[in-house]
C-alpha atoms as a PDB file:
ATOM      1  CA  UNK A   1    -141.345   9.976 -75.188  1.00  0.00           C
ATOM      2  CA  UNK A   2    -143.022  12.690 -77.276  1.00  0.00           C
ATOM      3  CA  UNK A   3    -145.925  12.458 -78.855  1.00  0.00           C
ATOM      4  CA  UNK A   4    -145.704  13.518 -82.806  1.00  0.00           C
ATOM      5  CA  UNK A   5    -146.915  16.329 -83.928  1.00  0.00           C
ATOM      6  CA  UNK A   6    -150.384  16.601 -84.879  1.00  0.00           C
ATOM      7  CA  UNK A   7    -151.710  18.613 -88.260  1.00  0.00           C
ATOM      8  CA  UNK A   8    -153.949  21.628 -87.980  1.00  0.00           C
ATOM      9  CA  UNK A   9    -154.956  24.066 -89.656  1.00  0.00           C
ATOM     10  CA  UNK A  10    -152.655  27.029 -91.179  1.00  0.00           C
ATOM     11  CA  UNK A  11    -151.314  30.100 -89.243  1.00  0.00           C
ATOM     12  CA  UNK A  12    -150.593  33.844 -90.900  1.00  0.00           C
ATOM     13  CA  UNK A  13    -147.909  35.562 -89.514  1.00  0.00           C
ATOM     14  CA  UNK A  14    -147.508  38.393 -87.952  1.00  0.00           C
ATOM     15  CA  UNK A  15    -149.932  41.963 -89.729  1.00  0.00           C
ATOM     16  CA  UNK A  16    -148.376  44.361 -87.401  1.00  0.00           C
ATOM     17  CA  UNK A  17    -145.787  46.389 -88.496  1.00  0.00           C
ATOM     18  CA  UNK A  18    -142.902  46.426 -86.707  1.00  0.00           C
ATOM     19  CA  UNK A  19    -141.272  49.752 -84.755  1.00  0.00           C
ATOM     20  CA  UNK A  20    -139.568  51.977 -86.953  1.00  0.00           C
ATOM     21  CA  UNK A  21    -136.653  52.682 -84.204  1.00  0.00           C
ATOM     22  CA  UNK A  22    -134.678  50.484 -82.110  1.00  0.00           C
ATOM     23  CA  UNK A  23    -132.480  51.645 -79.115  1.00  0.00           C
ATOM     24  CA  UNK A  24    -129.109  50.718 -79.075  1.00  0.00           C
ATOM     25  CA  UNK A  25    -128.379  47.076 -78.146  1.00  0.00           C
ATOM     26  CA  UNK A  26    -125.282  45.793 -76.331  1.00  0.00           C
ATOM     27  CA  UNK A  27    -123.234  43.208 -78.185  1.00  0.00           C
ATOM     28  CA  UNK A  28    -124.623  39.789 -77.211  1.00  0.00           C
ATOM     29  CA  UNK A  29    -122.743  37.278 -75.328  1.00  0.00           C
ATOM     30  CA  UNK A  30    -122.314  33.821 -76.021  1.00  0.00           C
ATOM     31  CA  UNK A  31    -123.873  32.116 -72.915  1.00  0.00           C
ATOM     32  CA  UNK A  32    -125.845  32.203 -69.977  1.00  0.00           C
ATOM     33  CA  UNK A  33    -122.872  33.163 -67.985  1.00  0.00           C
ATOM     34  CA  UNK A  34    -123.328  35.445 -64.858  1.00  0.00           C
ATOM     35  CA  UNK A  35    -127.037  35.906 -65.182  1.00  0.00           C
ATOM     36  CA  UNK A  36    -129.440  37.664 -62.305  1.00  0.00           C
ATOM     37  CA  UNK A  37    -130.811  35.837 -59.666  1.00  0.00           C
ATOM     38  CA  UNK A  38    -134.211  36.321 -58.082  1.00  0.00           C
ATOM     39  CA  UNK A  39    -137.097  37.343 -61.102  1.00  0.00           C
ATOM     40  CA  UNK A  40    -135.490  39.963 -63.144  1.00  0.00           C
ATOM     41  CA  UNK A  41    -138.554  41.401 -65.248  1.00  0.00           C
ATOM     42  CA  UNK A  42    -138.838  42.710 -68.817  1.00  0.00           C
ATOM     43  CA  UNK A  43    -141.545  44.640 -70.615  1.00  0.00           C
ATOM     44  CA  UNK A  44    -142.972  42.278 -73.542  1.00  0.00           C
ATOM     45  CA  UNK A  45    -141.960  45.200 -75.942  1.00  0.00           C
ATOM     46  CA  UNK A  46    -140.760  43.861 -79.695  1.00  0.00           C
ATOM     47  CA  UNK A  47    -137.504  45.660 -78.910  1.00  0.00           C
ATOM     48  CA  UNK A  48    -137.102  44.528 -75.668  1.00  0.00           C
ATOM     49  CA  UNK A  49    -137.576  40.762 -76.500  1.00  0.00           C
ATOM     50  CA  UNK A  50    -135.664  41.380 -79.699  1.00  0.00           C
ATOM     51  CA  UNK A  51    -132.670  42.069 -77.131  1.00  0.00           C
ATOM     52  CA  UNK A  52    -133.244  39.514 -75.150  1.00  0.00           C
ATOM     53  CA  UNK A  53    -133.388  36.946 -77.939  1.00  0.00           C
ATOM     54  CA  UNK A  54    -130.316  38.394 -79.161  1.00  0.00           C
ATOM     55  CA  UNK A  55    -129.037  37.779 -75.942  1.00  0.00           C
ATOM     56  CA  UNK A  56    -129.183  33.866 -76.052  1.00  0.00           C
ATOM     57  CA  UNK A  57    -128.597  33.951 -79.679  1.00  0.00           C
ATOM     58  CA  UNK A  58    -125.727  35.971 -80.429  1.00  0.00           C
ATOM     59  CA  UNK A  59    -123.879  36.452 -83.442  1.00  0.00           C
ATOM     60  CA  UNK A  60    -122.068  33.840 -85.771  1.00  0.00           C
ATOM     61  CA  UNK A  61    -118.908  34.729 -87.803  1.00  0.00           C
ATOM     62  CA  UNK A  62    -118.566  32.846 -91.566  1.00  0.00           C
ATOM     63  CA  UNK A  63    -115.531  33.678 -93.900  1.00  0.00           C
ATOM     64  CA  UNK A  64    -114.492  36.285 -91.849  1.00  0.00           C
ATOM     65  CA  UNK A  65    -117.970  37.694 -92.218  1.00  0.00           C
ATOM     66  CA  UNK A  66    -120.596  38.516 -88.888  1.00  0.00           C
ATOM     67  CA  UNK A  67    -123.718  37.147 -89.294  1.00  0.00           C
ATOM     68  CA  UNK A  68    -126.847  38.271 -87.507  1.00  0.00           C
ATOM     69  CA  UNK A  69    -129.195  35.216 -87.221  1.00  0.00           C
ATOM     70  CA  UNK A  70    -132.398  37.949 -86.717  1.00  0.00           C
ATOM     71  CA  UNK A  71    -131.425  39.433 -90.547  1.00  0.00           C
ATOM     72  CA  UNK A  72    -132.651  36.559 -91.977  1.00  0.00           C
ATOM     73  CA  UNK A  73    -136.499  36.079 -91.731  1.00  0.00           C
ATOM     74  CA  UNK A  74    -136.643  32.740 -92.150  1.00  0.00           C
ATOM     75  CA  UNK A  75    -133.828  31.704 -89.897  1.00  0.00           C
ATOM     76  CA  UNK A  76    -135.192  29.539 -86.776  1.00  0.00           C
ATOM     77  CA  UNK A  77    -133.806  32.158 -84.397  1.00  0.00           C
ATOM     78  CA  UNK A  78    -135.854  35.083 -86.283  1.00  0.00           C
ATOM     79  CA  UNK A  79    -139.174  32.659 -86.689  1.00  0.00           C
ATOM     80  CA  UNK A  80    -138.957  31.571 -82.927  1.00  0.00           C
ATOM     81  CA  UNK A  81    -138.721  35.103 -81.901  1.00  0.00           C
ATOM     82  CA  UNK A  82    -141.412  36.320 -84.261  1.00  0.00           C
ATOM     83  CA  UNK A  83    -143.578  33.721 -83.171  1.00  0.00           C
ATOM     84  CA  UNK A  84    -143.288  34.221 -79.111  1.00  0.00           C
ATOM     85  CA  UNK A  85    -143.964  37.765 -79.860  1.00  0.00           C
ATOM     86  CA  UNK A  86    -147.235  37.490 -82.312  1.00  0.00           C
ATOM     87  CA  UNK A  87    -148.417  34.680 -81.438  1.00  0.00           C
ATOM     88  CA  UNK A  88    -146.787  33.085 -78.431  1.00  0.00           C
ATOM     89  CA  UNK A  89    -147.549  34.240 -74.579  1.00  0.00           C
ATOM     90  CA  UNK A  90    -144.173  35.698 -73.550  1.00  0.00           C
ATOM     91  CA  UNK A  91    -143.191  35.827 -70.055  1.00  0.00           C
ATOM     92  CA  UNK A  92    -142.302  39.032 -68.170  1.00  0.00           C
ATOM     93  CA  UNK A  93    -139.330  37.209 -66.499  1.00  0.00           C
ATOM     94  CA  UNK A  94    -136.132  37.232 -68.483  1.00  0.00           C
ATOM     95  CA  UNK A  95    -134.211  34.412 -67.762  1.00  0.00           C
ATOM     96  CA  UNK A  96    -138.290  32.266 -68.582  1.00  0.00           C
ATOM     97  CA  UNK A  97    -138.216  34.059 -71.580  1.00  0.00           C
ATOM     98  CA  UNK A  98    -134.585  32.690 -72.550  1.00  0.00           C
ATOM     99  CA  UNK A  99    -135.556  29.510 -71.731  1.00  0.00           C
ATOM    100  CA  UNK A 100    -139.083  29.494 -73.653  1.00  0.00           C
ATOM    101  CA  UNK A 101    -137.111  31.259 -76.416  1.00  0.00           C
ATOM    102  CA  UNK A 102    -134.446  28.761 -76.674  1.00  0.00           C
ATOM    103  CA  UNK A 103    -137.047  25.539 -76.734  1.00  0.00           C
ATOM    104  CA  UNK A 104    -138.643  27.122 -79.878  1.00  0.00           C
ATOM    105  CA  UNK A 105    -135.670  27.419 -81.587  1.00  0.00           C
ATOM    106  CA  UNK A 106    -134.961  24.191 -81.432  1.00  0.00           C
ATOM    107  CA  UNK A 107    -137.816  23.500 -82.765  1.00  0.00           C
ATOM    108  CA  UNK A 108    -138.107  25.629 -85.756  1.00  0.00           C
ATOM    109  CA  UNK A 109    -134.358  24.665 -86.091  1.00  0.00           C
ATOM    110  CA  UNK A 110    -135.275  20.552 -86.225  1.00  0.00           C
ATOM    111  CA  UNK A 111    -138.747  21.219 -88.281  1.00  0.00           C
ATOM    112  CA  UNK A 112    -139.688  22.814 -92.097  1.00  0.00           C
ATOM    113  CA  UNK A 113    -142.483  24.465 -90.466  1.00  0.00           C
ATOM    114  CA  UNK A 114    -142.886  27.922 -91.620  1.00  0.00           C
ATOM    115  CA  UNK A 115    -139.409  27.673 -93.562  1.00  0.00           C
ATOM    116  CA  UNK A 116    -140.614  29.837 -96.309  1.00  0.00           C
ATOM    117  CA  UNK A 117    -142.563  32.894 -95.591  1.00  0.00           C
ATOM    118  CA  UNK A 118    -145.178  33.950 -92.558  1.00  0.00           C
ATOM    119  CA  UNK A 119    -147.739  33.921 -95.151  1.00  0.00           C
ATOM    120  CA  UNK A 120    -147.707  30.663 -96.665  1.00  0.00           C
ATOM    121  CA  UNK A 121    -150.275  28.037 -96.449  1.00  0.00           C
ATOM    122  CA  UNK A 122    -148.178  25.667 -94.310  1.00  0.00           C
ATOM    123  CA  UNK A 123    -149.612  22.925 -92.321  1.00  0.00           C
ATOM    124  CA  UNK A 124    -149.668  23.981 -88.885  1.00  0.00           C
ATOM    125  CA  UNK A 125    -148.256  21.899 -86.241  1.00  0.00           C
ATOM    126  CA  UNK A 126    -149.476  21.131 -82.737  1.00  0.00           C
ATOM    127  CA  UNK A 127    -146.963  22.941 -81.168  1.00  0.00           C
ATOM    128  CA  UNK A 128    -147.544  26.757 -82.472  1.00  0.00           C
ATOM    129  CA  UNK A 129    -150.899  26.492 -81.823  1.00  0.00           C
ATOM    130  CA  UNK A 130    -150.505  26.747 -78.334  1.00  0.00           C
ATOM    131  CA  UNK A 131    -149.405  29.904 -76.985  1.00  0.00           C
ATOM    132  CA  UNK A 132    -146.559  29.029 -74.326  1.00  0.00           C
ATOM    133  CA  UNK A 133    -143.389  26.305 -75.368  1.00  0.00           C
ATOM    134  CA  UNK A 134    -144.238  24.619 -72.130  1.00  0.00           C
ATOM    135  CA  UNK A 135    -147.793  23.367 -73.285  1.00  0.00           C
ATOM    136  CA  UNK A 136    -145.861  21.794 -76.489  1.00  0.00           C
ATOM    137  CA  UNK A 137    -146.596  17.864 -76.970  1.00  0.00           C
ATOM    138  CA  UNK A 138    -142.835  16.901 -75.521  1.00  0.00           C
ATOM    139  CA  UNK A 139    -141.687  19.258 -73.548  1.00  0.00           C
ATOM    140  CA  UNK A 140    -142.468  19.500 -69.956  1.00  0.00           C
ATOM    141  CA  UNK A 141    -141.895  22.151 -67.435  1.00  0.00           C
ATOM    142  CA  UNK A 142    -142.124  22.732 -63.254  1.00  0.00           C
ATOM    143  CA  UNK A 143    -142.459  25.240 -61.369  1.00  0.00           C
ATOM    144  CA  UNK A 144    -139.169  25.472 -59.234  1.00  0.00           C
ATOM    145  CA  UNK A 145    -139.382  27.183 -55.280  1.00  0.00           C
ATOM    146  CA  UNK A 146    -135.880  27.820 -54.844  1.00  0.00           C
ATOM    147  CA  UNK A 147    -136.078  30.128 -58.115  1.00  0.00           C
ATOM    148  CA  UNK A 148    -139.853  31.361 -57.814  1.00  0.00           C
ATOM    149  CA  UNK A 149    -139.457  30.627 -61.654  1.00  0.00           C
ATOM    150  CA  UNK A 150    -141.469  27.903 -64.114  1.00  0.00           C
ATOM    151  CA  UNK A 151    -137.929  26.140 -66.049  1.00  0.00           C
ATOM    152  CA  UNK A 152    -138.340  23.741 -69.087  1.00  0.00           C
ATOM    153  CA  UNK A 153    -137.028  20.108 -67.694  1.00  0.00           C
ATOM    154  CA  UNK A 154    -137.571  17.554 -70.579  1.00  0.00           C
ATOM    155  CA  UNK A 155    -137.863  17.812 -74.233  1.00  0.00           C
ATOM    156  CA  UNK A 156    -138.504  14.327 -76.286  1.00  0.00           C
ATOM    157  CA  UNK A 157    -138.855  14.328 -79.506  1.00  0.00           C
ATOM    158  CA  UNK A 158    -138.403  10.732 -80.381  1.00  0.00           C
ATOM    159  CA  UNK A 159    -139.639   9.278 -84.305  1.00  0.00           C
ATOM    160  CA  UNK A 160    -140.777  12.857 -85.146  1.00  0.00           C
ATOM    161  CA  UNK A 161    -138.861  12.919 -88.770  1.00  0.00           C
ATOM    162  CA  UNK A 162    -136.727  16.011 -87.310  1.00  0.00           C
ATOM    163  CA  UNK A 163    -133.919  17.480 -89.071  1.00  0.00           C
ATOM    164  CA  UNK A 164    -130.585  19.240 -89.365  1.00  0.00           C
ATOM    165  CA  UNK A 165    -128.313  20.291 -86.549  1.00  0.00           C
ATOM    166  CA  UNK A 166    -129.236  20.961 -82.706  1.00  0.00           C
ATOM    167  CA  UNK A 167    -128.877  25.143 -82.106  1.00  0.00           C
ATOM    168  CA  UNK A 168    -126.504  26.346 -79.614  1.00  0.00           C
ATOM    169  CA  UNK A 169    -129.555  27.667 -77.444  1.00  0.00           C
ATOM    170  CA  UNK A 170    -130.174  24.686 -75.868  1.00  0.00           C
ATOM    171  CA  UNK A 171    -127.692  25.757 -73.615  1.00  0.00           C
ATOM    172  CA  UNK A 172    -130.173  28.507 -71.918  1.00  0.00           C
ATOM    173  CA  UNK A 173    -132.222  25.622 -70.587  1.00  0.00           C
ATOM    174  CA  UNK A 174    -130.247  24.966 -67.274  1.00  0.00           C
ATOM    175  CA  UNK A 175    -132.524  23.116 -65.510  1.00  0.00           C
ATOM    176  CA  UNK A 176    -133.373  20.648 -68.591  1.00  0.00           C
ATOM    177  CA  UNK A 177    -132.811  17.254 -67.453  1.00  0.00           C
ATOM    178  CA  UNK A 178    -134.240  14.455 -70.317  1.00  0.00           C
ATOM    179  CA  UNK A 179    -133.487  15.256 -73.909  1.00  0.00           C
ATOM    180  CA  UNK A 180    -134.830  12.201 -76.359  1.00  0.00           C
ATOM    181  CA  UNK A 181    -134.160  12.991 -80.025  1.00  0.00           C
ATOM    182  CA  UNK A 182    -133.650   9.696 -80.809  1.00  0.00           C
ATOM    183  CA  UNK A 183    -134.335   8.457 -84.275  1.00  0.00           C
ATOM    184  CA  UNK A 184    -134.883  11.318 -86.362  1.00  0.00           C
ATOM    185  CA  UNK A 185    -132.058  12.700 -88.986  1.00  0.00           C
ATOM    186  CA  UNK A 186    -129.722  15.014 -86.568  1.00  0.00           C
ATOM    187  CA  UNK A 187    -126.989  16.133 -88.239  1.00  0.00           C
ATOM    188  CA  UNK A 188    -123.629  18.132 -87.391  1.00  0.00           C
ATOM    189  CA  UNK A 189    -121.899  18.727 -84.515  1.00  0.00           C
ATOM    190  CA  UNK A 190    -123.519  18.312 -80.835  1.00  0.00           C
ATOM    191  CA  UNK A 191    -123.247  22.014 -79.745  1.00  0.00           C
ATOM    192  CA  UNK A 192    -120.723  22.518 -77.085  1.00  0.00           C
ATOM    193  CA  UNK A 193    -123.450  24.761 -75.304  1.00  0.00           C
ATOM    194  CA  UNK A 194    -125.102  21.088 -74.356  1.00  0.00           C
ATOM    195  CA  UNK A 195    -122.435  20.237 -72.098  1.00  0.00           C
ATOM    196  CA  UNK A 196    -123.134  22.642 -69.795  1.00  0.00           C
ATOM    197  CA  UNK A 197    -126.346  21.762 -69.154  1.00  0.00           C
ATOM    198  CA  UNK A 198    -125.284  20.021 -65.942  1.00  0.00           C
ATOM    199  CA  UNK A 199    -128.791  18.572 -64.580  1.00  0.00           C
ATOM    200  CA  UNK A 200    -128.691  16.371 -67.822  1.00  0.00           C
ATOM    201  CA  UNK A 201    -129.043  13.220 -67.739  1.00  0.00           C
END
């Protein structure tokens, strides 16, 4: 099971301005459907991840309305990408990138870390302090031959006073094999994403 997480000391956001132009984006897709073998690489550009974390994230439609999760500062989507891109050590592989991308969204998605602005004095967590999702208290990684790639395998978060609903994204994380949420305050639906996630056990 996974340790708690441990208090340190606060972290600013991001002081860099972001790029006054984006390129045109496809429409995301809803899943990790048909994606490249081998190590498809990306440049670590804002745009570029922004794309890519659109990718896994898509869009949501309320009241006949289309919401874009990345318009909202504060969502968990927009503070896990803002965080792998400021502060975080992105891979150049895409499909580690989803993967990375999708673990800290479910974190920011299960915690009030950071829920208000980038520069509040919030208590910083064990987690964001390290740069890479895999070095997180909880979740574990391996390095896998047969895709020349590092994949996330286990996150438990047992006791850790988590909240709210598990994202969709934790359907990137195909080779994910122990999830342990047990006894914190879930709520909603289980995301049908999860039950594709056929190495889970």
């Amino acid at each position: 099971p996974i340790s708690a997480p441990i208090s340190a000391s606060p972290t600013l956001g991001p002081t860099s301005a972001h790029p006054t132009e984006s390129p045109a984006t496809t429409k995301p897709t809803s899943g990790p459907t048909n994606l490249p073998t081998g190590r498809p690489t990306m440049v670590p550009e804002y745009y570029q991840m922004l794309k890519a974390a659109k990718y896994v994230s898509g869009t949501t439609e309320r009241s006949g309305e289309v919401l874009d999760p990345f318009d909202n500062f504060t969502s968990p989507q927009s503070l896990a990408f803002h965080w792998l891109y400021y502060e975080g050590n992105p891979p150049h592989n895409i499909l580690e990138f989803f993967e990375q991308y999708a673990v800290a969204v479910v974190f920011f998605s299960l915690t009030e870390i950071r829920q208000s602005s980038w520069g509040s004095t919030l208590t910083q967590d064990d987690f964001t302090a390290i740069r890479q999702p895999c070095g997180w208290s909880g979740v574990r990684c391996a390095y896998n031959y047969t895709s020349n790639m590092t994949h996330v395998t286990e996150v438990k978060l047992p006791m850790r006073g988590l909240k709210g609903p598990i994202p969709k994204e934790i359907g990137f994380l195909p080779y994910l094999t122990k999830l342990d949420l047990a006894e914190n305050e879930i709520a909603g639906t289980i995301p049908d994403a999860i039950y594709n996630l056929q190495n889970l056990r």
